[in-house]
C-alpha atoms as a PDB file:
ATOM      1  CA  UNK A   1     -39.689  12.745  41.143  1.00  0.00           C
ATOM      2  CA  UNK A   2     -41.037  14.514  37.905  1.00  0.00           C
ATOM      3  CA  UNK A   3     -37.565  12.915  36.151  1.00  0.00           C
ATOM      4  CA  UNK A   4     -38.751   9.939  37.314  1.00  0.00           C
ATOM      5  CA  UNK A   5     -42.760   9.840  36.106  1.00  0.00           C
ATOM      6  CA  UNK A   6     -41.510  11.009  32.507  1.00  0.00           C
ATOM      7  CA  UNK A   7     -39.024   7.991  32.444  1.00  0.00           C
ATOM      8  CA  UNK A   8     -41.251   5.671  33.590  1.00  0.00           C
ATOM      9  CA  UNK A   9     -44.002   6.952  31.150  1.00  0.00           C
ATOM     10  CA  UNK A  10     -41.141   7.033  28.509  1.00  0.00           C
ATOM     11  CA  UNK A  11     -40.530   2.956  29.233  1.00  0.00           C
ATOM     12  CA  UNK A  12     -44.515   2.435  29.215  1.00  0.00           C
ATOM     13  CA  UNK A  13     -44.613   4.085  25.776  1.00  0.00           C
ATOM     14  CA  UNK A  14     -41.814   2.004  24.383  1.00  0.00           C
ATOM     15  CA  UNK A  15     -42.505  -0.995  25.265  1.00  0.00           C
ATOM     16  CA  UNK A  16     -46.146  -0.713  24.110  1.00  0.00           C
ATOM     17  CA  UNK A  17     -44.908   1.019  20.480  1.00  0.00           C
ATOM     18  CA  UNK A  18     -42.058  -2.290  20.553  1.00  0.00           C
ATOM     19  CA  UNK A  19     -44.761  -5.163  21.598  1.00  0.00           C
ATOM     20  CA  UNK A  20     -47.047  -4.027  18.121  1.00  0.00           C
ATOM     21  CA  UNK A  21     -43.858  -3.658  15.786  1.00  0.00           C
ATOM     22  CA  UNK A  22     -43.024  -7.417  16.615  1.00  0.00           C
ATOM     23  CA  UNK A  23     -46.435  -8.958  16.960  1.00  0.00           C
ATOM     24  CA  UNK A  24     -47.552 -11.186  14.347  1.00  0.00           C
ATOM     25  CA  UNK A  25     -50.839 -10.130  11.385  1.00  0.00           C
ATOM     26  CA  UNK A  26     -53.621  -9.837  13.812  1.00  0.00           C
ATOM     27  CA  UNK A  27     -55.098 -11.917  10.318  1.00  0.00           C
ATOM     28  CA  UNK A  28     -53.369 -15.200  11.598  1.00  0.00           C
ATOM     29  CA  UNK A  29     -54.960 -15.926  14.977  1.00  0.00           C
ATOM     30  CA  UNK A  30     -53.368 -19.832  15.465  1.00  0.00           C
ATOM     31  CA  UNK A  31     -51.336 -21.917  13.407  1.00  0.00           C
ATOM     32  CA  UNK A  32     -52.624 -23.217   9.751  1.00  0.00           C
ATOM     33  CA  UNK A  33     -51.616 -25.094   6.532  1.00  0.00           C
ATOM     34  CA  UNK A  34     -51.425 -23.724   3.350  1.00  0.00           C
ATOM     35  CA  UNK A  35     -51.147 -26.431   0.519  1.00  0.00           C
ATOM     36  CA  UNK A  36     -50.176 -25.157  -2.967  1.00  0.00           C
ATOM     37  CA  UNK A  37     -48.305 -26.652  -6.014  1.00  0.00           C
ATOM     38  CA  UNK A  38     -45.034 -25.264  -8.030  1.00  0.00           C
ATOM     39  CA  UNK A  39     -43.711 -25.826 -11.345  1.00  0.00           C
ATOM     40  CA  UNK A  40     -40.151 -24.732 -11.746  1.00  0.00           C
ATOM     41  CA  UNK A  41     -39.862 -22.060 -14.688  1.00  0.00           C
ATOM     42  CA  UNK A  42     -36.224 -21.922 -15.164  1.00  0.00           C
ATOM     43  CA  UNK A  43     -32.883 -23.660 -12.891  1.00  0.00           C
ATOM     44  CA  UNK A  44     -29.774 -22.435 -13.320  1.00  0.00           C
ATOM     45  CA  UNK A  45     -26.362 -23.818 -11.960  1.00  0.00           C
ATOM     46  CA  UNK A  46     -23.491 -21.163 -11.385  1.00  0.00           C
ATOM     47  CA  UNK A  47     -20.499 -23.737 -11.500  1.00  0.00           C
ATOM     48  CA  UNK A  48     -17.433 -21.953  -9.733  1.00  0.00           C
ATOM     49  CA  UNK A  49     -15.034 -24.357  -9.613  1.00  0.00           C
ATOM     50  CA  UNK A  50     -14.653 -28.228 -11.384  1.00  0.00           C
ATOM     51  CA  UNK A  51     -17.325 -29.347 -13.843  1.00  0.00           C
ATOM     52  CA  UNK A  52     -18.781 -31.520 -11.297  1.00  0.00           C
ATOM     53  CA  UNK A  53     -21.307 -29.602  -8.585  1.00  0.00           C
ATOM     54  CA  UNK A  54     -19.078 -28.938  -5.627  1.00  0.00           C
ATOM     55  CA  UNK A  55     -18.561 -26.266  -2.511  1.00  0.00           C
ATOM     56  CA  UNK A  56     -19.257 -23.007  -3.697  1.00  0.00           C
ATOM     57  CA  UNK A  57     -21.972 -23.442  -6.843  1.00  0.00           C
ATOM     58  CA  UNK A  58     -24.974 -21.758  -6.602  1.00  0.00           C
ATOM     59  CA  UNK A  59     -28.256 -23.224  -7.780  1.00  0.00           C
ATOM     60  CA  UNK A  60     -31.092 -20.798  -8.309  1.00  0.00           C
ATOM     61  CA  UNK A  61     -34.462 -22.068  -8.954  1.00  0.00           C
ATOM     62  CA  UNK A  62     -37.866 -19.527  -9.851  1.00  0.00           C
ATOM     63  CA  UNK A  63     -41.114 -21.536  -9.437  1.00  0.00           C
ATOM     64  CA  UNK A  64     -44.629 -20.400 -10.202  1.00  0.00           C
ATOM     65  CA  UNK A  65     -47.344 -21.383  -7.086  1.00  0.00           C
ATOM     66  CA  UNK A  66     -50.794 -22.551  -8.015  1.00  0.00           C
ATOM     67  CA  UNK A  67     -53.780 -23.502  -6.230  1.00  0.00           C
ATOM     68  CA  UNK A  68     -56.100 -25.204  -8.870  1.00  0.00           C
ATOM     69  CA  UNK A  69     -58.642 -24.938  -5.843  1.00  0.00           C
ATOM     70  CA  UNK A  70     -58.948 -21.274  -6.656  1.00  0.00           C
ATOM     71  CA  UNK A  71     -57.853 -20.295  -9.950  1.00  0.00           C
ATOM     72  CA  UNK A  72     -55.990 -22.352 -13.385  1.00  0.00           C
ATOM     73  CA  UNK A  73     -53.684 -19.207 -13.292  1.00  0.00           C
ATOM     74  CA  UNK A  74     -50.373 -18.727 -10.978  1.00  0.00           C
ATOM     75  CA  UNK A  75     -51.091 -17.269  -8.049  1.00  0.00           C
ATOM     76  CA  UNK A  76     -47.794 -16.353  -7.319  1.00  0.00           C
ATOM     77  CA  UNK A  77     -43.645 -17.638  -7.983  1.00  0.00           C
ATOM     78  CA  UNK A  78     -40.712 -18.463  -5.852  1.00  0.00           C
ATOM     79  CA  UNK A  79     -37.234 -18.319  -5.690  1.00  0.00           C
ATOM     80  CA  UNK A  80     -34.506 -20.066  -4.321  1.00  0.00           C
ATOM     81  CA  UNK A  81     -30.975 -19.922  -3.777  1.00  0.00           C
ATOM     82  CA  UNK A  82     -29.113 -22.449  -2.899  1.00  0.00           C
ATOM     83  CA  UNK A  83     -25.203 -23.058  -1.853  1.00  0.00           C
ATOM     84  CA  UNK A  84     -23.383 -26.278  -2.549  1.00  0.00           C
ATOM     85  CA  UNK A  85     -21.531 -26.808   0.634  1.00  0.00           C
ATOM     86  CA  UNK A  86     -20.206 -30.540  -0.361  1.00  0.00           C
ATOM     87  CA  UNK A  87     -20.933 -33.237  -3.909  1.00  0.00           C
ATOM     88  CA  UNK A  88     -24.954 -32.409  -2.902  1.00  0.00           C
ATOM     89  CA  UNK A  89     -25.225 -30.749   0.504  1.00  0.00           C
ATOM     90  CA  UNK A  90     -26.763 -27.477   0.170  1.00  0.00           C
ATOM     91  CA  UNK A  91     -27.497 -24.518   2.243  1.00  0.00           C
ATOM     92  CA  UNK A  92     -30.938 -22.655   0.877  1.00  0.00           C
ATOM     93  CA  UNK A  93     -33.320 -19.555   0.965  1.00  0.00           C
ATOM     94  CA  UNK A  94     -35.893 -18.631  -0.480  1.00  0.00           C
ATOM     95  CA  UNK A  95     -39.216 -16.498  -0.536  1.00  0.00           C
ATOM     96  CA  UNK A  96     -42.785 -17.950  -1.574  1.00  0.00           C
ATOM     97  CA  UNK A  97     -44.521 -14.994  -3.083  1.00  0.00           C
ATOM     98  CA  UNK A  98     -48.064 -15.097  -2.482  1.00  0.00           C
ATOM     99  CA  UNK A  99     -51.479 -13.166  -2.774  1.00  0.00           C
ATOM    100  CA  UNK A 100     -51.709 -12.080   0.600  1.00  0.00           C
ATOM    101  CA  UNK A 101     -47.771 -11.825   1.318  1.00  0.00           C
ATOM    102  CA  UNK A 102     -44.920 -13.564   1.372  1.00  0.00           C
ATOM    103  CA  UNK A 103     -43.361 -16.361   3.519  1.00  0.00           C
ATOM    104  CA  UNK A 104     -39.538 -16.627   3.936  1.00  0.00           C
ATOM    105  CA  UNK A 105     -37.665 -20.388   4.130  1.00  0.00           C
ATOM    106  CA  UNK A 106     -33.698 -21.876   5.240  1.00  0.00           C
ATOM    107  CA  UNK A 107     -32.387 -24.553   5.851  1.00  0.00           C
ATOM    108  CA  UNK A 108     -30.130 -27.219   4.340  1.00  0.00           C
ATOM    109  CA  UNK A 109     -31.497 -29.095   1.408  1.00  0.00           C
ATOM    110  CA  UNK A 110     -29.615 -32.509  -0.034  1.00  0.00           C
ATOM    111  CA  UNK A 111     -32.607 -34.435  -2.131  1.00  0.00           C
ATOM    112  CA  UNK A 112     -34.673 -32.052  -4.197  1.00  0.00           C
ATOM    113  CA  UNK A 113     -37.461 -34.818  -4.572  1.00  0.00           C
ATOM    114  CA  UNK A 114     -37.793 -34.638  -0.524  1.00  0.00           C
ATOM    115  CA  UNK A 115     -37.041 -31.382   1.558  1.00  0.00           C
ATOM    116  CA  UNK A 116     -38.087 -29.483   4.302  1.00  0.00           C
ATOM    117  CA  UNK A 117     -37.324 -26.315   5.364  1.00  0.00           C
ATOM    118  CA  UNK A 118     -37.642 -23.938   8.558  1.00  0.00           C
ATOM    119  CA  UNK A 119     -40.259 -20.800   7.618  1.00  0.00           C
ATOM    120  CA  UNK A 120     -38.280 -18.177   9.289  1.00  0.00           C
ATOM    121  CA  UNK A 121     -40.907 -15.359   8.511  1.00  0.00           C
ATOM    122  CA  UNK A 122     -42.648 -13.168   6.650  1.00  0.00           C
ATOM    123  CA  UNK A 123     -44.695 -10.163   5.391  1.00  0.00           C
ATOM    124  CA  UNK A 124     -47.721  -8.739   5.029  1.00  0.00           C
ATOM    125  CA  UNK A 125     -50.876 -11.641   6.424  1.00  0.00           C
ATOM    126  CA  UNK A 126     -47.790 -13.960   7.116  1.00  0.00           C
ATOM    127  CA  UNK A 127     -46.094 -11.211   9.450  1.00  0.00           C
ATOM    128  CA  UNK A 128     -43.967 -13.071  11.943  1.00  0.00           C
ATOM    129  CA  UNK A 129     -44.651 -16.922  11.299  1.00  0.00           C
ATOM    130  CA  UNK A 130     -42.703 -19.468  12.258  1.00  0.00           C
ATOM    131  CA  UNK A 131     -43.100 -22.995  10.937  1.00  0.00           C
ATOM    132  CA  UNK A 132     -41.868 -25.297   8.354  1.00  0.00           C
ATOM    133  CA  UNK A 133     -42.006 -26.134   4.863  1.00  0.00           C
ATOM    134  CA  UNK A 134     -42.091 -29.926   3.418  1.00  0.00           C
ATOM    135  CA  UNK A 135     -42.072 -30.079  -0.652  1.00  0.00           C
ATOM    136  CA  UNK A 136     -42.249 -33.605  -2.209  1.00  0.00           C
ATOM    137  CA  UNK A 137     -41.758 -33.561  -6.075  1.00  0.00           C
ATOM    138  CA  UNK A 138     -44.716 -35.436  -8.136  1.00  0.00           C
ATOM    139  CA  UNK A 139     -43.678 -35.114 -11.690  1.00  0.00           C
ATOM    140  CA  UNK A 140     -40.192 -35.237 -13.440  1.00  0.00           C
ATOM    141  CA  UNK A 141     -40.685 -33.352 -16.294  1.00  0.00           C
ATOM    142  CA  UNK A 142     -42.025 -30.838 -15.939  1.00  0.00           C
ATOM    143  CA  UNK A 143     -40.914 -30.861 -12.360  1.00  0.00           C
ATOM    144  CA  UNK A 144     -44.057 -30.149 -10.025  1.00  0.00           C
ATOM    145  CA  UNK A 145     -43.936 -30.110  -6.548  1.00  0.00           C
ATOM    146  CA  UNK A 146     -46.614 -29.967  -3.708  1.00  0.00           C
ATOM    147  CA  UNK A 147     -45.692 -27.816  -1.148  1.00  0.00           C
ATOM    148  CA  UNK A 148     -47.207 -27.545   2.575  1.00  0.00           C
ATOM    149  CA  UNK A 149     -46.670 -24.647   5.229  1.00  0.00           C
ATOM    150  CA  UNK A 150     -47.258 -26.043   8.461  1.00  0.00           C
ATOM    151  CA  UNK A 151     -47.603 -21.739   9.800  1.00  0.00           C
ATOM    152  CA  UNK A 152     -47.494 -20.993  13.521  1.00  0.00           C
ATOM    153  CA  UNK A 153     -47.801 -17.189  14.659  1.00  0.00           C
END
């Protein structure tokens, strides 16, 4: 019987110690947006095969996120890697670093001028959130995009 309180006690504590490892910042109490702006800082291609872009290059891209709403200055960069899996198909990740933490994207990308991705977590105030990301480029050159995190916890 005593085998049998300190196992049940032993379950209680686990499962208590488990449910606050995987719940979300207590910060984020219901889903949000958060709007910023990137400017890409550098692009590189790593061809692997035939001049043209094809299965197996990888295109990494480093950003730098601002909110003119707050500040003139960055308030934080990017970067993405992403797979050629056909002529433009691409597989992608990435991580938005921010401020307060950041938020961690995949998905499968073919237009860079319209994408979304799945948010598939995060650290920090974005512990945990699910969500998407939608970027739609603005300008050309330099190439500026507005970005918008629909977050759910």
């Amino acid at each position: 019987m005593r085998k049998l309180l300190l196992l049940s006690g032993a379950l209680v504590g686990l499962a208590l110690l488990t449910g606050s490892v995987t719940q979300g910042s207590p910060e984020l109490t219901g889903p949000g947006t958060v709007r910023i702006t990137s400017l890409d800082v550098k692009v590189s291609l790593v061809n692997r095969g035939a001049p043209s872009r094809g299965a197996g290059d990888v295109l990494l891209i480093r950003q730098l996120l601002f909110n003119k709403a707050i500040r003139k200055a960055p308030i934080g960069h990017s970067d993405l890697v992403c797979t050629y899996t056909g002529h433009k198909a691409r597989q992608c990740s990435g991580t938005y670093s921010l401020p307060r933490g950041n938020i961690v994207v995949a998905g499968s990308l073919r237009f860079r001028d319209f994408f979304r991705l799945a948010v598939v977590g995060g650290t920090d105030l974005y512990d945990n959130v699910r969500g998407t990301l939608t970027a739609t480029k603005y300008t050309k050159k330099p190439r500026r995009e507005i970005l918008l995190f629909r977050l759910v916890v």
